[in-house]
Protein backbone atom coordinates (compact mmCIF):
# COMPACT_ATOMS: atom_id res chain seq x y z
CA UNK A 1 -15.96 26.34 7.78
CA UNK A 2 -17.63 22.98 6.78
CA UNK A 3 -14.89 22.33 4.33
CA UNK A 4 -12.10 22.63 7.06
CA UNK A 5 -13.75 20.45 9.09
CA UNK A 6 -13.39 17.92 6.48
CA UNK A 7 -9.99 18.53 5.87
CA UNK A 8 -9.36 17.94 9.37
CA UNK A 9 -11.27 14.71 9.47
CA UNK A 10 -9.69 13.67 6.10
CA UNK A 11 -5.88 14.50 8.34
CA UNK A 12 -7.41 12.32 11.16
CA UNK A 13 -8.39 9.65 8.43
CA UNK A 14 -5.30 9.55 7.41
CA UNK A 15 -3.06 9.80 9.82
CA UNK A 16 -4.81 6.41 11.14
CA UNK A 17 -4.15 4.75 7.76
CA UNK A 18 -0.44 6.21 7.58
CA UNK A 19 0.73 4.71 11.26
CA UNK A 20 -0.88 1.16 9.70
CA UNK A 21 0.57 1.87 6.73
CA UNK A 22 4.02 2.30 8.28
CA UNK A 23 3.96 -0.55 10.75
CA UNK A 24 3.30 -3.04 7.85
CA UNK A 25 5.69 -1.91 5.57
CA UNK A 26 8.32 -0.09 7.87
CA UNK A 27 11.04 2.83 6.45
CA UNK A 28 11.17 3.19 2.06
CA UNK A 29 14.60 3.11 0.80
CA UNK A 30 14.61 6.76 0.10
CA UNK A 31 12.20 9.64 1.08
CA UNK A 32 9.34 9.14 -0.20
CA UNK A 33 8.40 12.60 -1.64
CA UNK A 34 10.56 15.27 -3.85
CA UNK A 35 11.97 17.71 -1.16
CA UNK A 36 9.67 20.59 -2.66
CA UNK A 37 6.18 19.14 -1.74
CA UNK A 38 7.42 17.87 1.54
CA UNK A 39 10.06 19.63 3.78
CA UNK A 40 11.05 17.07 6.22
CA UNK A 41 12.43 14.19 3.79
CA UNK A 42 10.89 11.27 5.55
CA UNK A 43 10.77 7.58 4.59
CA UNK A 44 7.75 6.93 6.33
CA UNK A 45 4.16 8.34 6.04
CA UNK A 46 3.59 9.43 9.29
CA UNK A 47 5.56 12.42 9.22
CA UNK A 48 4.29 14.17 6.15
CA UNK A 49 0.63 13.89 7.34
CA UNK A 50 2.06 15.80 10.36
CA UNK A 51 3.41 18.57 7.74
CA UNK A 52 0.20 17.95 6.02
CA UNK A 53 -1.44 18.97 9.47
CA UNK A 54 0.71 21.76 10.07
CA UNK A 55 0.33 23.11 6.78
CA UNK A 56 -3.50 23.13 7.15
CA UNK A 57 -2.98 24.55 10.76
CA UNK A 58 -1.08 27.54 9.25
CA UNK A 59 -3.77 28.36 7.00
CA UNK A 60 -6.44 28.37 9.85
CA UNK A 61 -3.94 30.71 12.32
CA UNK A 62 -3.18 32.98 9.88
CA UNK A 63 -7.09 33.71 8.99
CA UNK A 64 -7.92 33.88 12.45
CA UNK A 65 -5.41 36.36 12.66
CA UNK A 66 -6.57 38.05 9.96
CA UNK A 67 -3.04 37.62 8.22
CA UNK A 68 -3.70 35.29 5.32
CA UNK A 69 -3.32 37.34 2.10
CA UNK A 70 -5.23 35.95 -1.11
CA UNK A 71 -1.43 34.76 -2.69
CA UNK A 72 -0.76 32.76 0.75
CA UNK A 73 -3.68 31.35 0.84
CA UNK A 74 -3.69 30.23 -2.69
CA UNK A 75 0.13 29.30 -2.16
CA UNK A 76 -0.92 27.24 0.93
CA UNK A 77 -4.16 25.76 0.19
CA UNK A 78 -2.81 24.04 -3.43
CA UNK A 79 0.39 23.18 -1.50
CA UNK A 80 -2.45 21.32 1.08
CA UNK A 81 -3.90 19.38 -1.67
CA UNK A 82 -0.98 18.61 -3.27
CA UNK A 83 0.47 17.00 -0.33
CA UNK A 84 -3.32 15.25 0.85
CA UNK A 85 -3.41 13.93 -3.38
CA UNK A 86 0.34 12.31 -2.76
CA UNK A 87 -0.15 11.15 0.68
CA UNK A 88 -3.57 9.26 -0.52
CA UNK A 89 -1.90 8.20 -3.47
CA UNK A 90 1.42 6.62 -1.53
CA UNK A 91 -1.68 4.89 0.67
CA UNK A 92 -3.56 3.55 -2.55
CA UNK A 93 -0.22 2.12 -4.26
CA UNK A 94 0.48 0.58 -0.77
CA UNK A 95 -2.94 -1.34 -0.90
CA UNK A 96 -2.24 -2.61 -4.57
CA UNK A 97 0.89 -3.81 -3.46
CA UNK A 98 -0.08 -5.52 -0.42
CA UNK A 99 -2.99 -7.23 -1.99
CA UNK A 100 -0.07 -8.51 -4.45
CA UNK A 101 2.24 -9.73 -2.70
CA UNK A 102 3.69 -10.90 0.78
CA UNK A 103 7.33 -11.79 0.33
CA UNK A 104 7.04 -15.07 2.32
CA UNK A 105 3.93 -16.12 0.05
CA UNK A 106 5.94 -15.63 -2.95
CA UNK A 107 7.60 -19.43 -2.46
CA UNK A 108 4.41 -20.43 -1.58
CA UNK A 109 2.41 -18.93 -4.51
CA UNK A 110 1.79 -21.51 -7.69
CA UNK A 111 3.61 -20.25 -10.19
CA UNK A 112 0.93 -19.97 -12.12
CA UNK A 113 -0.34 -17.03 -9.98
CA UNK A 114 3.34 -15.21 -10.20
CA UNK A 115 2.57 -15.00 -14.15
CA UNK A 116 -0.81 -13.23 -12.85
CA UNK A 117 0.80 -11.22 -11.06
CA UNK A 118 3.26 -10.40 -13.85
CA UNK A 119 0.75 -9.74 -16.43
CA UNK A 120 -0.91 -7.44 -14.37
CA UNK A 121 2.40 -5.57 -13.32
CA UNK A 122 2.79 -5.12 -16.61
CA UNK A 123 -0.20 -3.80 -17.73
CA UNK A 124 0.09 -1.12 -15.15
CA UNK A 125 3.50 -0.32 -16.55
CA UNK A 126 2.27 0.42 -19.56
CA UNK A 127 -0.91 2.69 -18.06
CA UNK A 128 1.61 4.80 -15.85
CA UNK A 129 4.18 5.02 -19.46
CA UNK A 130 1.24 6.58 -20.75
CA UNK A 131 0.06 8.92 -18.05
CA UNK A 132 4.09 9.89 -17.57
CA UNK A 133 3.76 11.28 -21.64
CA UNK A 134 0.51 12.25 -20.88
CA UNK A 135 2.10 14.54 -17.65
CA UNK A 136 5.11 15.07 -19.65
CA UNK A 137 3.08 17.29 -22.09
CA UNK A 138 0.97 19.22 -19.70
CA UNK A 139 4.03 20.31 -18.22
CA UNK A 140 5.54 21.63 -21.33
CA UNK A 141 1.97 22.98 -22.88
CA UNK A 142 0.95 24.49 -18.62
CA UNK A 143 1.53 28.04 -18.03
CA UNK A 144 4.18 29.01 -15.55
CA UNK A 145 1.44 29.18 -12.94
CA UNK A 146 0.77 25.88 -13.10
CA UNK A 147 4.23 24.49 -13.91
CA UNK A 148 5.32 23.36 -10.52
CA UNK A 149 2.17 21.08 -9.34
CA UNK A 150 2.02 19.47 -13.32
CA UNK A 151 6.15 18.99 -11.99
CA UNK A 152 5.17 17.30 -9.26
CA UNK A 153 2.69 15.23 -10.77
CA UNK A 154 4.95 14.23 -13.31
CA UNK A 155 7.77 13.05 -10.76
CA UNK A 156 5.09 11.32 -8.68
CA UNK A 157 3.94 9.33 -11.79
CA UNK A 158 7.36 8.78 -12.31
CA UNK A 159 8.14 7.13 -9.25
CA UNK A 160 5.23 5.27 -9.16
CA UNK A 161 6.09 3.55 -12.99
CA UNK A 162 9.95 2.88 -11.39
CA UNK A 163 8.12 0.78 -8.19
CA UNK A 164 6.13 -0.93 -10.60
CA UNK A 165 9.14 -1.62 -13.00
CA UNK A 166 11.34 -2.54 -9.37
CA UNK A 167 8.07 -5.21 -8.75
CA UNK A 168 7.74 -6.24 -11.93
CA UNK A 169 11.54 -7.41 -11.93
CA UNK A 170 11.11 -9.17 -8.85
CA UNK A 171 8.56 -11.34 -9.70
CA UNK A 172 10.55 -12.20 -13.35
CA UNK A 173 13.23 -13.19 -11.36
CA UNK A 174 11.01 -15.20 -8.51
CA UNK A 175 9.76 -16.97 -11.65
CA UNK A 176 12.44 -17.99 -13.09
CA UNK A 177 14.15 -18.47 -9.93
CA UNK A 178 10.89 -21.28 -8.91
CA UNK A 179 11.65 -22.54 -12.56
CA UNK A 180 15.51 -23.69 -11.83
CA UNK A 181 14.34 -24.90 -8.44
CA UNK A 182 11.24 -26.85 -8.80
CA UNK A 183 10.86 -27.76 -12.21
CA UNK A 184 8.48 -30.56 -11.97
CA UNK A 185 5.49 -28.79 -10.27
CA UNK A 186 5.70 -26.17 -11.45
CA UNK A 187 1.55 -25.63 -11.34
CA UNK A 188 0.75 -27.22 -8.40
């Protein structure tokens, strides 16, 4: 029972981080997670660690009721970790980006520090290229079994390289927007 317990800490953990998570950065443009991992299409975080929650809640009622077959409980369990691993990961990207930038800052950054900030952008695009072929593979080589999480790590991947590519784009054009504007201190 130990390892529920943590799981339910780990939900409370995160639920904490997922309301401060969503106050900073407010609704995403689109839901933030492919329909099949989690039902209720939300563009904040708060609602799929409630799904989260209610999936791990089904899998405790049913074995109390002494209805959870060994397939459900497989089926629920990875579909458990599958949505704590994207939920944690949507949190992690979150902290990267909010360490590297603040959109009012931006005009007050040296430029210098934008081209930081673009290097490292796109060094992380081409670590995420990689682990996309890398996923990319283990979903054709997987066995059917596997098939739909290595799907859904692919697409996550995915997403993640396209909000580093939508980043990396805004800085290029910050940069050479500062370079039109204010030519002559430029590394202040």
């Amino acid at each position: 029972m130990s390892h529920f317990q943590e799981i339910a800490n780990k939900l409370e953990t995160l639920s904490q981080q997922a309301a401060q998570r969503d106050r900073y950065k407010g609704e995403h443009h689109q839901p933030l997670f492919d329909e099949h991992l989690f039902r209720c299409r939300a563009r904040l975080l708060v609602p799929c660690v409630s799904e989260a929650k209610s999936t791990y809640e089904s899998i405790i009622r049913e074995q109390q009721a002494k209805r959870l077959t060994q397939l459900r409980a497989e089926h629920l369990t990875q579909r458990l970790i599958a949505q704590l691993e994207a939920i944690q990961r949507e949190l992690a990207t979150t902290k990267i980006r909010h360490n590297e930038i603040k959109h009012s800052s931006h005009y007050r950054k040296p430029i210098s520090e934008l081209y930081q900030d673009l290097s490292q952008h796109q060094e992380w695009e081409i670590r995420l290229k990689d682990l996309v072929l890398q996923k990319t593979r283990h979903v054709e080589q997987c066995s059917s079994f596997e098939r739909a999480k290595a799907q859904q790590d692919l697409l996550v991947t995915e997403q993640r390289l396209e909000r580093c590519q939508a980043a990396k784009l805004k800085i290029e054009k910050q940069i050479t927007f500062r370079e039109r504007h204010n030519p002559s201190n430029d590394y202040e």
